[in-house]
C-alpha atoms as a PDB file:
ATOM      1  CA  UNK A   1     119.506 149.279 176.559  1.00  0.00           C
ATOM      2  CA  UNK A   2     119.036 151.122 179.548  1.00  0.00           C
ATOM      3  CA  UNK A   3     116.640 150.686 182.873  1.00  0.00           C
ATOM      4  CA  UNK A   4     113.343 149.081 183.640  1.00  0.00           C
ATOM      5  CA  UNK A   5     113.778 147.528 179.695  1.00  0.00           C
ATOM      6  CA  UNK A   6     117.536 146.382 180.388  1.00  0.00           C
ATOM      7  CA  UNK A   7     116.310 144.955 183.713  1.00  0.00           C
ATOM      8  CA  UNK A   8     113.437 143.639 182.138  1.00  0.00           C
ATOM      9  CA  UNK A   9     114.986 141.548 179.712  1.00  0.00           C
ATOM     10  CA  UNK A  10     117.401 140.222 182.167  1.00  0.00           C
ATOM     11  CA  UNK A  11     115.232 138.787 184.224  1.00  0.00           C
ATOM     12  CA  UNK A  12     112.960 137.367 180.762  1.00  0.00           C
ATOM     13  CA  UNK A  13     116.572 135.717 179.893  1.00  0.00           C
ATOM     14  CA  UNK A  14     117.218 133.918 183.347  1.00  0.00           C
ATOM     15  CA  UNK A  15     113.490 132.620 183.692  1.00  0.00           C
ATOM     16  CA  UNK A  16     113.827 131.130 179.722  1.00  0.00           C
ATOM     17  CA  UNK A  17     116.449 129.224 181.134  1.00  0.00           C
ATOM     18  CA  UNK A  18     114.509 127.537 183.763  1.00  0.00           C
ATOM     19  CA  UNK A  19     111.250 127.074 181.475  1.00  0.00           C
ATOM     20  CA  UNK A  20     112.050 126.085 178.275  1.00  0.00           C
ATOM     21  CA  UNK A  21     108.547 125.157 177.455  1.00  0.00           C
ATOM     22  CA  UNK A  22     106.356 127.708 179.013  1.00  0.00           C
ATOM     23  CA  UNK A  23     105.454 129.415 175.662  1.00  0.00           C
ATOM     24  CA  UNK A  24     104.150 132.122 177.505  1.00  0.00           C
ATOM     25  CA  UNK A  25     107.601 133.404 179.263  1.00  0.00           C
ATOM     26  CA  UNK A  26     108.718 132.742 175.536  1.00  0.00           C
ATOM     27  CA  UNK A  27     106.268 135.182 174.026  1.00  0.00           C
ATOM     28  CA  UNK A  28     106.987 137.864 176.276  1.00  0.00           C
ATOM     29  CA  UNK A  29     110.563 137.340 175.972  1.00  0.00           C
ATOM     30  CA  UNK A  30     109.996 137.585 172.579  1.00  0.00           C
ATOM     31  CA  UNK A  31     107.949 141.000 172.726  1.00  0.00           C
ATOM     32  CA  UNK A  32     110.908 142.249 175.234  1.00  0.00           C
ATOM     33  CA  UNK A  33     113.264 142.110 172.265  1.00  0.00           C
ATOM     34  CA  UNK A  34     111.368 143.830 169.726  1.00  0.00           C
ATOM     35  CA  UNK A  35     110.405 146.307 171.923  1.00  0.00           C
ATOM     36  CA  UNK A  36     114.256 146.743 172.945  1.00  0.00           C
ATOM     37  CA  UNK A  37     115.264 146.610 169.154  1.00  0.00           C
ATOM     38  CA  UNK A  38     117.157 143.168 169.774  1.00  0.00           C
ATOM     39  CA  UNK A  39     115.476 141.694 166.532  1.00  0.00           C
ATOM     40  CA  UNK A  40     117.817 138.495 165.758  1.00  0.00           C
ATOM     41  CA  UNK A  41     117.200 137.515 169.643  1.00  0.00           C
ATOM     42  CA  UNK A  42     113.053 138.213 169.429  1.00  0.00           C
ATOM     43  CA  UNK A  43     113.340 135.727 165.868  1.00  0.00           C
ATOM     44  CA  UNK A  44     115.242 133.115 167.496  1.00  0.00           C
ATOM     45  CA  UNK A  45     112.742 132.679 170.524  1.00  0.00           C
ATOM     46  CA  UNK A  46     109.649 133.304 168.346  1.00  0.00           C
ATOM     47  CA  UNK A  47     110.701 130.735 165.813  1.00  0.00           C
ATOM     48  CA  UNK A  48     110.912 128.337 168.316  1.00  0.00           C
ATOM     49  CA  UNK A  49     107.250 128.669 169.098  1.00  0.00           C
ATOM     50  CA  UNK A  50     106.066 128.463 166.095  1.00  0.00           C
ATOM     51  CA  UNK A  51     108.243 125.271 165.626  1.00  0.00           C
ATOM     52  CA  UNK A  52     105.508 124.320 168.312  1.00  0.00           C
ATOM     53  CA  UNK A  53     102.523 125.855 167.428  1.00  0.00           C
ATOM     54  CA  UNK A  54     102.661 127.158 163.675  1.00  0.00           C
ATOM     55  CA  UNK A  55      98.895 128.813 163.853  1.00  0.00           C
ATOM     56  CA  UNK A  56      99.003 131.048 166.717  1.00  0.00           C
ATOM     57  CA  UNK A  57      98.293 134.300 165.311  1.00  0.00           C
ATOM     58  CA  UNK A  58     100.099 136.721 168.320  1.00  0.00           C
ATOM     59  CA  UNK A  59     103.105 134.967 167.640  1.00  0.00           C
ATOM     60  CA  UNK A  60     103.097 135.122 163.690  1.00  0.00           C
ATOM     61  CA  UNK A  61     102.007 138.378 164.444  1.00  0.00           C
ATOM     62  CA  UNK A  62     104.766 139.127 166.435  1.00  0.00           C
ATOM     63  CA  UNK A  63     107.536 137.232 164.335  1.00  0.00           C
ATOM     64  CA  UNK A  64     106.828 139.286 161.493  1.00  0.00           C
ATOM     65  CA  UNK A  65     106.661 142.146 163.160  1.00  0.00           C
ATOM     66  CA  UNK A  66     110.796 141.246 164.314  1.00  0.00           C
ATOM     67  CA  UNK A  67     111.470 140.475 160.585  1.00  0.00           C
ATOM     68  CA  UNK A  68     110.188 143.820 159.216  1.00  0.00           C
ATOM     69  CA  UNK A  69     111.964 145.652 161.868  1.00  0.00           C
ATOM     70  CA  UNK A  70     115.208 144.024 160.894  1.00  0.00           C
ATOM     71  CA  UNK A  71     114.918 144.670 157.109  1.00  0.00           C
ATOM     72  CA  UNK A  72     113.936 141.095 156.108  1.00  0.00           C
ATOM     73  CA  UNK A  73     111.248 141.834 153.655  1.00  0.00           C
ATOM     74  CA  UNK A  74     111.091 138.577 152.163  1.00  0.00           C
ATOM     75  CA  UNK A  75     110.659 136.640 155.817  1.00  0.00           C
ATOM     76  CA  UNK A  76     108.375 139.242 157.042  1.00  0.00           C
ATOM     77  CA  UNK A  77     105.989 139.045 154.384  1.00  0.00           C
ATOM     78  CA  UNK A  78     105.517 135.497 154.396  1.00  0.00           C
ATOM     79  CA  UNK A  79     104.808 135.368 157.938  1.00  0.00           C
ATOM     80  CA  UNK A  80     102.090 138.550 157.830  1.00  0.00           C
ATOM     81  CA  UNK A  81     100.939 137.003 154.564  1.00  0.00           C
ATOM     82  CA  UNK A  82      99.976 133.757 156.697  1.00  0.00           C
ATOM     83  CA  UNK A  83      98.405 135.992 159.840  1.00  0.00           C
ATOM     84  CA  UNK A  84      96.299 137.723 157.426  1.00  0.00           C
ATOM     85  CA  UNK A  85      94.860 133.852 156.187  1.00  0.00           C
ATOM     86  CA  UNK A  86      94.415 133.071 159.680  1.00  0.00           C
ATOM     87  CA  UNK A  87      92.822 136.367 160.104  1.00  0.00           C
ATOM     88  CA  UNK A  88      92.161 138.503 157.019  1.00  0.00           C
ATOM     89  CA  UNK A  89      90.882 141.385 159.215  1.00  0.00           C
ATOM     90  CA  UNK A  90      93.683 141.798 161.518  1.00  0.00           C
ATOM     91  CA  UNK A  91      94.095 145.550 160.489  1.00  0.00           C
ATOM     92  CA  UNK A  92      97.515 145.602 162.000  1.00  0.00           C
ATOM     93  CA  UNK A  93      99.311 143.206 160.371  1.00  0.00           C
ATOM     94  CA  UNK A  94      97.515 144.514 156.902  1.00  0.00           C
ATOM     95  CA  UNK A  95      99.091 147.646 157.429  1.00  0.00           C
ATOM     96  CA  UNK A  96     102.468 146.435 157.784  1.00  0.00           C
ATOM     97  CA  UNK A  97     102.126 144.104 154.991  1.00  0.00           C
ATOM     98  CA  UNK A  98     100.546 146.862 152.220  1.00  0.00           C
ATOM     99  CA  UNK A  99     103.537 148.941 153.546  1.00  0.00           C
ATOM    100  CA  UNK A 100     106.091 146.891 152.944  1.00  0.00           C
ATOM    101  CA  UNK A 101     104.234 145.784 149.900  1.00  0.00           C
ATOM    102  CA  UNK A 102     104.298 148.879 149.210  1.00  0.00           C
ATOM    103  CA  UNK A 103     107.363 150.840 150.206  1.00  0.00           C
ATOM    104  CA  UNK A 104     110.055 147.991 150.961  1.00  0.00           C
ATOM    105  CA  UNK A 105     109.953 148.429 154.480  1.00  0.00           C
ATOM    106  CA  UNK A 106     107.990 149.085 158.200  1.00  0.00           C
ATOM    107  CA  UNK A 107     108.745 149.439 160.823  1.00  0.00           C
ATOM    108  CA  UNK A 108     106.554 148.916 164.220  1.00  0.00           C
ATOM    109  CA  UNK A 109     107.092 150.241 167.508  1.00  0.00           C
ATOM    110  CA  UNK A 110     105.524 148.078 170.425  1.00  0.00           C
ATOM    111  CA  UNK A 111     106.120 150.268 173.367  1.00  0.00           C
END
């Protein structure tokens, strides 16, 4: 991890530890993970917000978008199986969930 993204993350990782319960520096910390292919540290800080708030759908979203880029069918599809009752229209999880359905895998680039 090089750059803006190394720098970016960084800076995510020093603020978490001053705000533990802003959700919203955990979200984008989250997003700053997958986005930097750190999956197992994007899980870890997205399953703590859903410890907190189990229905909200950018953070399911999200979550399973981490498990299906770490090769965790099983989690992944449980998590975009529950987005898609929250929201059965959210075309972007219903992709990734028909394709790993489907083929065993996705994989989802945020950048």
């Amino acid at each position: 991890m090089e750059g803006a993204d190394a720098t970016g993350v960084y800076i995510l990782q020093k603020i978490d530890l001053y705000n533990k319960y802003r959700m919203d520096v955990l979200i984008t910390a989250g997003r700053a993970y997958i986005a930097t292919g750190e999956m197992q540290k994007a899980i870890e800080i997205l399953q703590k917000v859903v410890n907190t708030n189990p229905y909200s759908l950018n953070v399911l979203f999200l979550l399973g978008v981490a498990y299906a880029n770490s090769n965790d069918k099983e989690n992944a599809l449980v998590i975009l199986q529950r987005v898609l009752q929250i929201k059965p229209d959210f075309s972007e999880a219903r992709k990734i969930f028909f394709s790993l359905k489907a083929f065993g895998k996705a994989r989802v680039n945020l950048r």
